[in-house]
Protein backbone atom coordinates (compact mmCIF):
# COMPACT_ATOMS: atom_id res chain seq x y z
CA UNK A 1 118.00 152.03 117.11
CA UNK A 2 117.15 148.82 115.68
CA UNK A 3 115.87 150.13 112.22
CA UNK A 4 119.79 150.25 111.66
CA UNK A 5 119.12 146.37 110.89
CA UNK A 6 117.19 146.50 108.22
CA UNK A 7 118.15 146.80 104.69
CA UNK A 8 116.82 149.65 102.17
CA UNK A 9 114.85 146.67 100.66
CA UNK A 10 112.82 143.94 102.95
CA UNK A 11 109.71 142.12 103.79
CA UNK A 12 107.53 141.47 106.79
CA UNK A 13 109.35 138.75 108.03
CA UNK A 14 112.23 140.88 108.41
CA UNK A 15 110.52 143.95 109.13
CA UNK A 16 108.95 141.65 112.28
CA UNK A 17 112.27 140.92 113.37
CA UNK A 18 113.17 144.65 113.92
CA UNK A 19 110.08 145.63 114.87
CA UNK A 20 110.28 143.20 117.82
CA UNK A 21 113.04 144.98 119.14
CA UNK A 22 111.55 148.92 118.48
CA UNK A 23 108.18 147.80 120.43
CA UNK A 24 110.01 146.93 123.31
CA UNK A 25 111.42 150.11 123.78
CA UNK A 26 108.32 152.21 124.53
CA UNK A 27 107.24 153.92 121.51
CA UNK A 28 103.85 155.96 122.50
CA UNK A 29 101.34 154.89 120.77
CA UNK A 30 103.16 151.74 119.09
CA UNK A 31 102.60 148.46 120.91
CA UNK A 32 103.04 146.06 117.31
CA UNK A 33 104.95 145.44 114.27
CA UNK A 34 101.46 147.02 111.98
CA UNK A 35 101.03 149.80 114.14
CA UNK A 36 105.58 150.74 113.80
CA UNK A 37 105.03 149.74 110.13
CA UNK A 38 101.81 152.77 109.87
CA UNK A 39 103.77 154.78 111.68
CA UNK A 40 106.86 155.21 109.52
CA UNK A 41 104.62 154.77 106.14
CA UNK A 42 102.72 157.78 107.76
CA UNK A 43 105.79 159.97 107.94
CA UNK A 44 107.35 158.51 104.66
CA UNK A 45 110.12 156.67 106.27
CA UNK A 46 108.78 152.99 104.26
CA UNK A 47 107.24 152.65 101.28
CA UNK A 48 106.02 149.91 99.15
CA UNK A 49 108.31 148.21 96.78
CA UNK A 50 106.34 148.73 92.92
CA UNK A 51 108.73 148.05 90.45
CA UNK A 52 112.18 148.03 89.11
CA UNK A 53 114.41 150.19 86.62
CA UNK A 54 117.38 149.46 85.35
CA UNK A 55 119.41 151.02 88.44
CA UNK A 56 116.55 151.32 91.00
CA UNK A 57 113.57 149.93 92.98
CA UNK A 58 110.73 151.87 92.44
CA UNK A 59 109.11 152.57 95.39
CA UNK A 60 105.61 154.52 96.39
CA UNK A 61 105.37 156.31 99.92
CA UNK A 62 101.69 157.21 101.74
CA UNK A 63 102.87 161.58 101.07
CA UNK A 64 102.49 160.40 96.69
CA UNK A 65 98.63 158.97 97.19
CA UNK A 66 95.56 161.07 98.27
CA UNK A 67 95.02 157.85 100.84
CA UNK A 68 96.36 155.53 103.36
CA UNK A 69 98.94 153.35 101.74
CA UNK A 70 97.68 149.98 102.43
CA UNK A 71 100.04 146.94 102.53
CA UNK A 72 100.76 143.14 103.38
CA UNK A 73 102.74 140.81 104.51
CA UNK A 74 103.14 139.57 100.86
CA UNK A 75 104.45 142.94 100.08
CA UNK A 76 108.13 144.14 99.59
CA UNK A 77 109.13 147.29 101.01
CA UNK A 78 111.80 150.06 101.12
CA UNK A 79 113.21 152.66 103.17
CA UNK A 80 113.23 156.11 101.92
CA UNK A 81 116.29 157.11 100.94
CA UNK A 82 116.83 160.31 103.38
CA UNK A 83 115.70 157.94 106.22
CA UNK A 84 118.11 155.16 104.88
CA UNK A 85 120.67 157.85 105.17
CA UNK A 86 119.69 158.88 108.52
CA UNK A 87 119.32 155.85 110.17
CA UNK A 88 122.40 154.20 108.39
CA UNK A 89 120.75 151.28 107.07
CA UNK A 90 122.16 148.57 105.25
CA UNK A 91 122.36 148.02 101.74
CA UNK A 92 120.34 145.48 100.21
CA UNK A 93 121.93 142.51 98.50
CA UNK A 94 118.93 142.50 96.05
């Protein structure tokens, strides 16, 4: 699966490089990089990049807010860390 490209930290631009490659291979309901990226916010597979502490990001996921997590393509984001374990994603150099 191409998610295995990304690193645990990214932004759009390369979140719209994998998510070229997911679309493509028939994901009901998913026919763009916004609708993949509501998607795995929706399940809490990405979150939203809020801050840092001295060992971590610090990252908020759609389950933690009585809403929709809204984002942008300004945003940074990050994976989860049981989905960066299950999909094997990279580390991030950052």
């Amino acid at each position: 699966m191409a998610l295995k490209e990304l690193k645990t930290i990214f932004n759009w631009d390369d979140f719209s490089a994998v998510a070229a490659k997911v679309t493509k291979t028939g994901i009901l309901g998913v026919t763009d990089r916004t609708e993949l990226m509501s998607l795995l916010m929706e399940v809490g597979a990405i979150g939203r990049v809020v801050g840092d502490s001295e060992k971590y990001k610090e990252g908020i996921f759609e389950y933690m807010v009585p809403h929709k997590l809204i984002f942008s393509d300004r945003d940074i984001f990050c994976i989860h860390p049981v989905f960066s374990e299950y999909f094997c994603c990279g580390r991030s150099l950052s």
